[in-house]
Protein backbone atom coordinates (compact mmCIF):
# COMPACT_ATOMS: atom_id res chain seq x y z
CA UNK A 1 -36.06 37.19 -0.16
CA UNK A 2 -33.83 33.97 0.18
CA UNK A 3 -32.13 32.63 -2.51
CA UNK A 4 -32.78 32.03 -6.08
CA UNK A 5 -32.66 27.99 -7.35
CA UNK A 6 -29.99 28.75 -9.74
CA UNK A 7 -27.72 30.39 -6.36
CA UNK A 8 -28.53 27.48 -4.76
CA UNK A 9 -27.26 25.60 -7.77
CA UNK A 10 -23.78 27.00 -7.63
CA UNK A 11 -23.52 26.49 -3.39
CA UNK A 12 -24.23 23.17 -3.65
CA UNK A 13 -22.64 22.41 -6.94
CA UNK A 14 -25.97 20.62 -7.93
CA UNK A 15 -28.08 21.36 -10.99
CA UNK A 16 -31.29 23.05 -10.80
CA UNK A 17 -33.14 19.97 -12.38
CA UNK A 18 -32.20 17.94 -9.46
CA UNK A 19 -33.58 21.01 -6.95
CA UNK A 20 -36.34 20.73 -9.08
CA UNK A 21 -36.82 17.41 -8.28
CA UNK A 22 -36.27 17.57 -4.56
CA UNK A 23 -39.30 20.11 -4.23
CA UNK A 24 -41.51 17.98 -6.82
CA UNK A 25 -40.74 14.55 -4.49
CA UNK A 26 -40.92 16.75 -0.87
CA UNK A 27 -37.50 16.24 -0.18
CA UNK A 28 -36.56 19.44 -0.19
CA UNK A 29 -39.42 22.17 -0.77
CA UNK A 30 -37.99 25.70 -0.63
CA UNK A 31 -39.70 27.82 2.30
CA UNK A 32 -40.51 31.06 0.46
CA UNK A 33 -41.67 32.27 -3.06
CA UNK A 34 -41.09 35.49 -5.22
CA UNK A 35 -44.07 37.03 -6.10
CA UNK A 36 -43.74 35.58 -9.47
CA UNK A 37 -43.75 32.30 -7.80
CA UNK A 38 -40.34 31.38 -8.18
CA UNK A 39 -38.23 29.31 -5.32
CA UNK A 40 -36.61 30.93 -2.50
CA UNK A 41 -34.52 29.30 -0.23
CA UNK A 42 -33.83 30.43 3.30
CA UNK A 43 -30.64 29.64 5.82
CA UNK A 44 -32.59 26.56 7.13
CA UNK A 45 -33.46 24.95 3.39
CA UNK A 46 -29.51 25.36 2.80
CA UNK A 47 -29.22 23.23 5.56
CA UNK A 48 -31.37 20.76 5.19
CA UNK A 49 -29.42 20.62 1.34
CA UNK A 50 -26.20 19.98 2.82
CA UNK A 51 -27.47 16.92 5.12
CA UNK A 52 -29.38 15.61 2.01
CA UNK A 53 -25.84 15.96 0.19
CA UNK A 54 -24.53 14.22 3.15
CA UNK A 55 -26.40 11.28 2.93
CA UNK A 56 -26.10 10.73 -1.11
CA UNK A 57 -22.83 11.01 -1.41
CA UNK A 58 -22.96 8.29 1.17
CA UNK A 59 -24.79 6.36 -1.04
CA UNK A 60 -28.54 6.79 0.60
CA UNK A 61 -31.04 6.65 -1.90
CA UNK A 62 -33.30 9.67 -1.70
CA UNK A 63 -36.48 7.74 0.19
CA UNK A 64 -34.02 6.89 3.32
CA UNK A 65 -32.97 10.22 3.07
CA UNK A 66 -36.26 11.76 3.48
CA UNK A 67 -37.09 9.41 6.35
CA UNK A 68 -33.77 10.14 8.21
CA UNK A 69 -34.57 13.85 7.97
CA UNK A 70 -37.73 13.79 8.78
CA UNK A 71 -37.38 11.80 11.72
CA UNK A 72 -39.53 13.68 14.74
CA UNK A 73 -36.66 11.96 17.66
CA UNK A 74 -33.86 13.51 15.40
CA UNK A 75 -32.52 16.98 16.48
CA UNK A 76 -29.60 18.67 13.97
CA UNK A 77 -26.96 17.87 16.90
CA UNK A 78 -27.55 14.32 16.17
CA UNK A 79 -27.62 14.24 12.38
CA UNK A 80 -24.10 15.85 12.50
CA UNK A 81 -22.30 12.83 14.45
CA UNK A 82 -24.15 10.69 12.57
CA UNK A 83 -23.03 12.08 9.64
CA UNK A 84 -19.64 12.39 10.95
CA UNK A 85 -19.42 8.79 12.43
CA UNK A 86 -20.70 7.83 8.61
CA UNK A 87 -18.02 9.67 6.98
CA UNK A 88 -15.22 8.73 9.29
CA UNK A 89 -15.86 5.07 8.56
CA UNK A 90 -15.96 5.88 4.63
CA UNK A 91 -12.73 7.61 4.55
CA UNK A 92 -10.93 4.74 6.91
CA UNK A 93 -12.60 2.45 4.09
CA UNK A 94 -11.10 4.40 1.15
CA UNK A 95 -8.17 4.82 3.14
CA UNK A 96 -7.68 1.17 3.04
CA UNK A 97 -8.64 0.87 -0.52
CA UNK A 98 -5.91 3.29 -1.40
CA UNK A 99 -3.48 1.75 0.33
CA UNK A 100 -4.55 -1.82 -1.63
CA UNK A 101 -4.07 -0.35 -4.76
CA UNK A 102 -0.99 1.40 -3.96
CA UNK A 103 0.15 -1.69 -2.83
CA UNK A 104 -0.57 -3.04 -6.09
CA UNK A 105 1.03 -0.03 -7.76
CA UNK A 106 4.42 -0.80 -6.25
CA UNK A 107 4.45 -4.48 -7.14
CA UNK A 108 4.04 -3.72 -10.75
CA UNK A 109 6.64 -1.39 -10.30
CA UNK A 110 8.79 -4.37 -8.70
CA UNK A 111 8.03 -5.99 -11.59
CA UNK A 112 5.72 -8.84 -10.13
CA UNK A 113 3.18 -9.24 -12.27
CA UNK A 114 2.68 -12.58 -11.45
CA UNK A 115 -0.68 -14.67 -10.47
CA UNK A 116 -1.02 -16.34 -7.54
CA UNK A 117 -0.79 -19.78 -9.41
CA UNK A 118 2.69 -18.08 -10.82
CA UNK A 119 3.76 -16.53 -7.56
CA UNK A 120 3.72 -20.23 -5.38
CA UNK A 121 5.30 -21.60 -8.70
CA UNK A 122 8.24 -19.45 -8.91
CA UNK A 123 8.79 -18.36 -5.32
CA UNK A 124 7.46 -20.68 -3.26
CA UNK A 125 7.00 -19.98 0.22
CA UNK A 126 8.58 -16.80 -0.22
CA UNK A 127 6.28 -13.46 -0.69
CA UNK A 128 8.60 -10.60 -3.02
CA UNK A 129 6.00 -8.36 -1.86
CA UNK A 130 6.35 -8.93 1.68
CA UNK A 131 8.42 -6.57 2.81
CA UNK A 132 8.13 -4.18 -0.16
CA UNK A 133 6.90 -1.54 3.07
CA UNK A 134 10.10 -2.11 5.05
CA UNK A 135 12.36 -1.93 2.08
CA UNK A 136 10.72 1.21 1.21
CA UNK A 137 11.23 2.84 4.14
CA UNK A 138 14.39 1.58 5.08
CA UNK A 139 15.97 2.50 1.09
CA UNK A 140 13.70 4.34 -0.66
CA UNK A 141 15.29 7.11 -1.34
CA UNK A 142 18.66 5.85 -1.76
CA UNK A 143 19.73 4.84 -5.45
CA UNK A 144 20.09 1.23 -4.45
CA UNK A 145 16.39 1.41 -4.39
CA UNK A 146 15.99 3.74 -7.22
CA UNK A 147 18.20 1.12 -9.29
CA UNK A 148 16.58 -2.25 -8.15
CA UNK A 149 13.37 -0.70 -9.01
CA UNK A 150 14.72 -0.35 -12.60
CA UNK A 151 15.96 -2.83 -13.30
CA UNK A 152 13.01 -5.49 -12.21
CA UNK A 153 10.62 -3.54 -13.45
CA UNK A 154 11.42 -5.18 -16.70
CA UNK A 155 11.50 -8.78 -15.07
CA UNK A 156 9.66 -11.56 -16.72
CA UNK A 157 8.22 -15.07 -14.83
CA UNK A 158 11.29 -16.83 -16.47
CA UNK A 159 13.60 -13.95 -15.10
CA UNK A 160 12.52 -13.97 -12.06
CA UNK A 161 12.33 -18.02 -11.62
CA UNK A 162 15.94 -17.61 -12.82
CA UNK A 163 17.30 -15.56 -9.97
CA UNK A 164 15.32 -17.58 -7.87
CA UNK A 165 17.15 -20.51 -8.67
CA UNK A 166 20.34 -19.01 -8.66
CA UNK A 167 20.13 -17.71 -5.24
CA UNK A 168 18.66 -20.92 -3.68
CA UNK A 169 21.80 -22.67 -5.19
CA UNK A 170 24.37 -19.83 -3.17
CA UNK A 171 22.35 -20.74 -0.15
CA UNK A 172 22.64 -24.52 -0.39
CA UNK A 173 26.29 -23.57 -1.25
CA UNK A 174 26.54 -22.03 1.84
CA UNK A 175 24.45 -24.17 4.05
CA UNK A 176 26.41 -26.91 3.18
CA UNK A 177 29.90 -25.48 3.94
CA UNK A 178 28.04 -25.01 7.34
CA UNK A 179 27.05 -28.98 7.48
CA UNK A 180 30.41 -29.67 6.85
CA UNK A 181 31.75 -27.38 9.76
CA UNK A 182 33.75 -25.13 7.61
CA UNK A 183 34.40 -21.96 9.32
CA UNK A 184 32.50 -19.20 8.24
CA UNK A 185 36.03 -16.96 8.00
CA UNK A 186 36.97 -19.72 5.69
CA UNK A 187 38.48 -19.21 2.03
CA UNK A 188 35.90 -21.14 0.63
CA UNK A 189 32.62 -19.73 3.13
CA UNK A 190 34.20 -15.96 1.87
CA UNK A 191 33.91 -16.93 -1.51
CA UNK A 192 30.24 -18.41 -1.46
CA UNK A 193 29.65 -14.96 -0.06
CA UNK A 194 31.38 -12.90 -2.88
CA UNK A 195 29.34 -14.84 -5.08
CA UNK A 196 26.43 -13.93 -2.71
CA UNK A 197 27.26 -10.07 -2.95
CA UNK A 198 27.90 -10.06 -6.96
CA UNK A 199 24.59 -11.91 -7.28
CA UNK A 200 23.03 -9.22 -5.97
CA UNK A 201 25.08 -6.66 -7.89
CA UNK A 202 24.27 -7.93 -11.21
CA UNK A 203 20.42 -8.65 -10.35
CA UNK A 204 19.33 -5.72 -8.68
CA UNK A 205 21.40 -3.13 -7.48
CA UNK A 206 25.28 -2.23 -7.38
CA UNK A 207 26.06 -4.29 -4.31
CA UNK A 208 29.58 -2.51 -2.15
CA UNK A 209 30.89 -4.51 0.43
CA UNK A 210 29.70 -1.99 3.12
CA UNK A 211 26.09 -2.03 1.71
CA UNK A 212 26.53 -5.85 1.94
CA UNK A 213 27.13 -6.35 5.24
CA UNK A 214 24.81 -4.20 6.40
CA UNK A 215 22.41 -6.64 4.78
CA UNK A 216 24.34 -9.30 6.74
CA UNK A 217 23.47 -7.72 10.30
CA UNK A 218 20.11 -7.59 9.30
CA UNK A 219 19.61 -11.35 8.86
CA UNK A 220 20.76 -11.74 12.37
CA UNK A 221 18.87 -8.49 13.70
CA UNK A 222 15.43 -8.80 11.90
CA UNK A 223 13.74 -11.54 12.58
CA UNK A 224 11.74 -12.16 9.93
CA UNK A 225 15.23 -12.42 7.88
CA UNK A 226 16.51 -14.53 9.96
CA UNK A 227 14.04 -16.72 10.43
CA UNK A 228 14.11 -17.09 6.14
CA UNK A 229 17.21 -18.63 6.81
CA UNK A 230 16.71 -20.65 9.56
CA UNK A 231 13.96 -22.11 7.06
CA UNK A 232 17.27 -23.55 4.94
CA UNK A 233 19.56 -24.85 7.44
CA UNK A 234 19.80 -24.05 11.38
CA UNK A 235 22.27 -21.34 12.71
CA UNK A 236 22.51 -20.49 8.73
CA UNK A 237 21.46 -16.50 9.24
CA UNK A 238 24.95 -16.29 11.70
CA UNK A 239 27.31 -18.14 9.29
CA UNK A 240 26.05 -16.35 6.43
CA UNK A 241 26.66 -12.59 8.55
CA UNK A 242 29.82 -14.24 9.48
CA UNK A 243 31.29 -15.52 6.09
CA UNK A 244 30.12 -11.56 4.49
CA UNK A 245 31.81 -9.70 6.82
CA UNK A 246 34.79 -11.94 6.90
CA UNK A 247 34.75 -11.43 3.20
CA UNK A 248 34.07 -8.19 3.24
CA UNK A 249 37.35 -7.81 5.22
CA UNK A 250 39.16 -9.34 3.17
CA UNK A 251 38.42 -7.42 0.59
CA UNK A 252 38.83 -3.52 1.60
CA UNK A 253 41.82 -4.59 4.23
């Protein structure tokens, strides 16, 4: 006897108005009746209901619908990878979308909440977000992270164009100790870098000497880092590895 309209209704998680409506526009007319008159739908109407479902959720409207499954040169085989090619390039669509809008997610949770306008203004050529990606997969699940996340969230435009000032001074400290052919193992190149490391320590995250020169290989091994500092002064990513470890030294020998 096939099934009833309000069955059908709970399969498809449809209501029976809108199977009522199929059948009154020909988009789906059930293939059997009670003896009362009442819809029955067979194996084949159920399928013809999932490719219609297919297509909406898709975002077909119902008269492109009906053409598409009524097409004579169209056999089932073909509907599916169509159907399948459809939804493959919806989810690598929404796939991207999510990852915008976690993207978005985690700079609010940097604290930038800046515009565009605001971001050139206080950072300049620098993008914060940049390498929000590599830092979380590099520290994400140490507390460094956890902390610096914390701590920033709460960061206004005038915070932020603070530190930002305060660390382009350390470097233009630094970079001019270099001009002046100081020796990065130097007194005065070791203290630019404590500064360096307690700059960090009371902006963002508890800064140890051994989680500072890690830091300081990457500028010389990454180079996108390095090439940040190359931007200040020439040869700058070396001297500054060179003065932290060198400080570093000289403070846990």
């Amino acid at each position: 006897m096939g099934h009833t309209v309000g069955q059908v209704a709970g399969f498809a998680g449809v209501t029976v108005r809108t199977l009522h409506h199929y059948d009154d526009i020909g988009l789906l007319v059930p293939g059997e009746r009670s003896h009362a008159g009442h819809r029955r739908y067979s194996d084949a109407d159920l399928d013809r209901l999932q490719r219609i479902l297919f297509y909406r959720e898709l975002g077909f409207p119902l008269e492109e619908v009906a053409a598409l499954l009524d097409d004579p040169d169209a056999d089932p085989r073909a509907h599916l990878r169509r159907q399948y090619e459809l939804l493959t390039a919806r989810i690598e669509k929404l796939r991207k979308m999510a990852a915008a809008v976690e993207h978005a997610m985690e700079a609010r949770r940097m604290g930038i909440n800046l515009t565009p306008e605001e971001r050139f203004e206080v950072f300049g050529d620098h993008d914060p977000e940049k390498y929000t990606e590599e830092v979380q997969r590099r520290w994400g699940d140490t507390e460094a992270h956890r902390e610096s996340r914390r701590r920033t969230a709460s960061y206004t435009k005038e915070d932020w164009q603070r530190l930002t000032e305060e660390q382009d001074a350390i470097h233009r400290r630094m970079a001019a100790l270099l001009d002046a052919g100081t020796p990065a193992g130097s007194r005065a190149a070791m203290d630019v870098a404590e500064e360096h490391r307690r700059f960090i320590s009371s902006s963002y995250y508890d800064c140890a000497h051994e989680m500072h020169t890690c830091l300081a290989e990457m500028y010389v091994a990454d180079p996108r880092f390095t090439a940040t500092y190359e931007k200040i002064r020439p040869g700058l990513a070396a001297y500054m590895r060179e003065a932290i470890l060198a400080n570093a030294g000289r403070h846990t020998s």
